[in-house]
C-alpha atoms as a PDB file:
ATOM      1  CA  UNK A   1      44.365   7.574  -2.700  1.00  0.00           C
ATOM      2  CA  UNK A   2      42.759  10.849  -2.045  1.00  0.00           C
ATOM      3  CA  UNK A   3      40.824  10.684  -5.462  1.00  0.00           C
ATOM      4  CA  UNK A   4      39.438   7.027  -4.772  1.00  0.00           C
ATOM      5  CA  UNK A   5      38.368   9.340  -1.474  1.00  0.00           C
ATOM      6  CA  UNK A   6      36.361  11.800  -3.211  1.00  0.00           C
ATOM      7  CA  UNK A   7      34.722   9.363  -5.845  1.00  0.00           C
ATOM      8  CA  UNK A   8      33.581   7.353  -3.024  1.00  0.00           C
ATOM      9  CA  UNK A   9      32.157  10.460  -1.217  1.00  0.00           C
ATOM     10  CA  UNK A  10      30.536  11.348  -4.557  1.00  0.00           C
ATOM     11  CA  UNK A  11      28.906   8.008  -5.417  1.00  0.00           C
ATOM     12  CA  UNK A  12      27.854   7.984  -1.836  1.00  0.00           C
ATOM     13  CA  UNK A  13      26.864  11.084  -2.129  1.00  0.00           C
ATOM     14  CA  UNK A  14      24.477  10.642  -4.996  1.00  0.00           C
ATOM     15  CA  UNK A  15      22.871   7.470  -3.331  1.00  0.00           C
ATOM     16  CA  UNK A  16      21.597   9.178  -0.268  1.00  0.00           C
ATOM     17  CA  UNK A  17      20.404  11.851  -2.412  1.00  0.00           C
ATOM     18  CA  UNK A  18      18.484   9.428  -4.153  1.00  0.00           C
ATOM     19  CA  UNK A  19      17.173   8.187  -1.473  1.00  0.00           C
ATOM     20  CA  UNK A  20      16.230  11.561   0.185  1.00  0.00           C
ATOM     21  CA  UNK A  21      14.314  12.155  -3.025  1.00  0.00           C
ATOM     22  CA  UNK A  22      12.329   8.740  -3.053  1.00  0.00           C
ATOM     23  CA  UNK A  23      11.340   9.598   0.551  1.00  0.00           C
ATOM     24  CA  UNK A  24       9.937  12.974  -0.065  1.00  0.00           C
ATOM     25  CA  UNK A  25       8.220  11.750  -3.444  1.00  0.00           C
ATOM     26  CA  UNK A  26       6.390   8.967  -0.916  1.00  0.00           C
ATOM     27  CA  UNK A  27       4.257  11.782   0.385  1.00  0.00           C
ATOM     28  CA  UNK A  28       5.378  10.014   3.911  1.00  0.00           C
ATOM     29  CA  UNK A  29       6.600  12.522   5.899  1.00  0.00           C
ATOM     30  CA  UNK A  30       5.325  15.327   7.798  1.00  0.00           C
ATOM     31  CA  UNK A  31       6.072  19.144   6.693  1.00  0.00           C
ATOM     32  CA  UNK A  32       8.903  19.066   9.770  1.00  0.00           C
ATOM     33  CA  UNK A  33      10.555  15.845   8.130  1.00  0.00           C
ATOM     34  CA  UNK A  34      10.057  16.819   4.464  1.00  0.00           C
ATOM     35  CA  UNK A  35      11.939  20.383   5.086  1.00  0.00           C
ATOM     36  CA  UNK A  36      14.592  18.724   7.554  1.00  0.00           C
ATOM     37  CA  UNK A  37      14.913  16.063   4.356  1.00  0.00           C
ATOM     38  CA  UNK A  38      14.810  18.826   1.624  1.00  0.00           C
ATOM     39  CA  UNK A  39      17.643  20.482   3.465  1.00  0.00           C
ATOM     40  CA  UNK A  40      19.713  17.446   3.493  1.00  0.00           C
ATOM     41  CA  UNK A  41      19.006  16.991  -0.237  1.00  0.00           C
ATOM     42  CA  UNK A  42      20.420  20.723  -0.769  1.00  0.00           C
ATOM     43  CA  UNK A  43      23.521  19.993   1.221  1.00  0.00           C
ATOM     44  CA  UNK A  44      23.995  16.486  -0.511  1.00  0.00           C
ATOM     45  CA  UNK A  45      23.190  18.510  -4.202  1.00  0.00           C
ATOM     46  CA  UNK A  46      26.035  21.526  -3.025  1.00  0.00           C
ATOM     47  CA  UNK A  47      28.642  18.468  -2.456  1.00  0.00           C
ATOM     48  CA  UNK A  48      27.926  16.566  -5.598  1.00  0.00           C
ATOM     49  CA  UNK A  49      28.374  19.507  -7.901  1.00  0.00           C
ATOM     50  CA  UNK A  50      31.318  20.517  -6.049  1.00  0.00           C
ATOM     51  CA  UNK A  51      32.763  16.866  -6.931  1.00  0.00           C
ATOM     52  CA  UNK A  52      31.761  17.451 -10.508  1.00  0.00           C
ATOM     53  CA  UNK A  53      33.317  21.032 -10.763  1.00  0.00           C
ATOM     54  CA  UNK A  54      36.321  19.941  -9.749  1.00  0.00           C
ATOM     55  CA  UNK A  55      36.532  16.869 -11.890  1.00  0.00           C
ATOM     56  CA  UNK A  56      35.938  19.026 -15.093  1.00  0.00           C
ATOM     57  CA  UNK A  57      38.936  21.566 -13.734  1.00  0.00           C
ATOM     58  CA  UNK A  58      41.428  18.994 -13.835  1.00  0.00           C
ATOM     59  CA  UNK A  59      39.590  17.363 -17.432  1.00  0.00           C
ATOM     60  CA  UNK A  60      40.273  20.973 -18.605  1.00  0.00           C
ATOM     61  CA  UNK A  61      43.807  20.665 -17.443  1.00  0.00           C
ATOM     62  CA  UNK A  62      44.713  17.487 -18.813  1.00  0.00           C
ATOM     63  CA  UNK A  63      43.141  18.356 -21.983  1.00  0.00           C
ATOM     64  CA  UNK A  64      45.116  22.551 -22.252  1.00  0.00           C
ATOM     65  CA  UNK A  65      48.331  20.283 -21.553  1.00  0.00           C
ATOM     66  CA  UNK A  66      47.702  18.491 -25.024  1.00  0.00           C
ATOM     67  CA  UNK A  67      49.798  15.367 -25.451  1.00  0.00           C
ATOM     68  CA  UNK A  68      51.391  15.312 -21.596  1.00  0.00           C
ATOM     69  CA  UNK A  69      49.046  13.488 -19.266  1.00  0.00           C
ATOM     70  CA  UNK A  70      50.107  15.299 -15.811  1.00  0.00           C
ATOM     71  CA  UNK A  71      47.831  16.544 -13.149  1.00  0.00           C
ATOM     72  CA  UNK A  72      48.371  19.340 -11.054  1.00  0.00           C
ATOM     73  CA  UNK A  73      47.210  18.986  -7.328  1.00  0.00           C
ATOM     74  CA  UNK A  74      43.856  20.805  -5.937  1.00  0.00           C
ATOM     75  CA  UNK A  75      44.302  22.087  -3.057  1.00  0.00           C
ATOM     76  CA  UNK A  76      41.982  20.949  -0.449  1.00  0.00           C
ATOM     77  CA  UNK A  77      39.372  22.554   1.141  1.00  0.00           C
ATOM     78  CA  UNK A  78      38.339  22.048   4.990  1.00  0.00           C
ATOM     79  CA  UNK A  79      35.197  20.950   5.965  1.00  0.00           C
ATOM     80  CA  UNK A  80      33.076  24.331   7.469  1.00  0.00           C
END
């Protein structure tokens, strides 16, 4: 279930990032808010592309193992 996991996180991921944006293009919130918002926008950008570089390494892997549709486990990173 670990991969339902991490396309959850993703998807969730790229909401609040949406959101973040729509808040700073408002023009709503002071300089303090906007650069404690941008930050949280980098953080949220850093996780998605993670989520998408790993998702291509195991494409790649499905695809170099032509007709045989086996995965080989990631392993996983800790939070830091």
């Amino acid at each position: 279930m670990p991969r339902k996991k991490q396309a959850l996180d993703f998807e969730q991921s790229l909401q609040a990032l949406e959101k973040l944006v729509e808040q700073l293009e408002s023009g709503e919130l002071s300089l303090e808010e906007s650069l404690q918002t941008f930050e949280q926008g980098i953080k949220l950008t850093r996780q998605c592309q993670e989520a998408l570089k790993e998702a291509e390494q195991k494409v790649q892997l499905l695809v170099e193992k032509n007709d045989s549709l086996s995965t080989q486990p990631f392993a996983e990173e800790d939070d830091a």
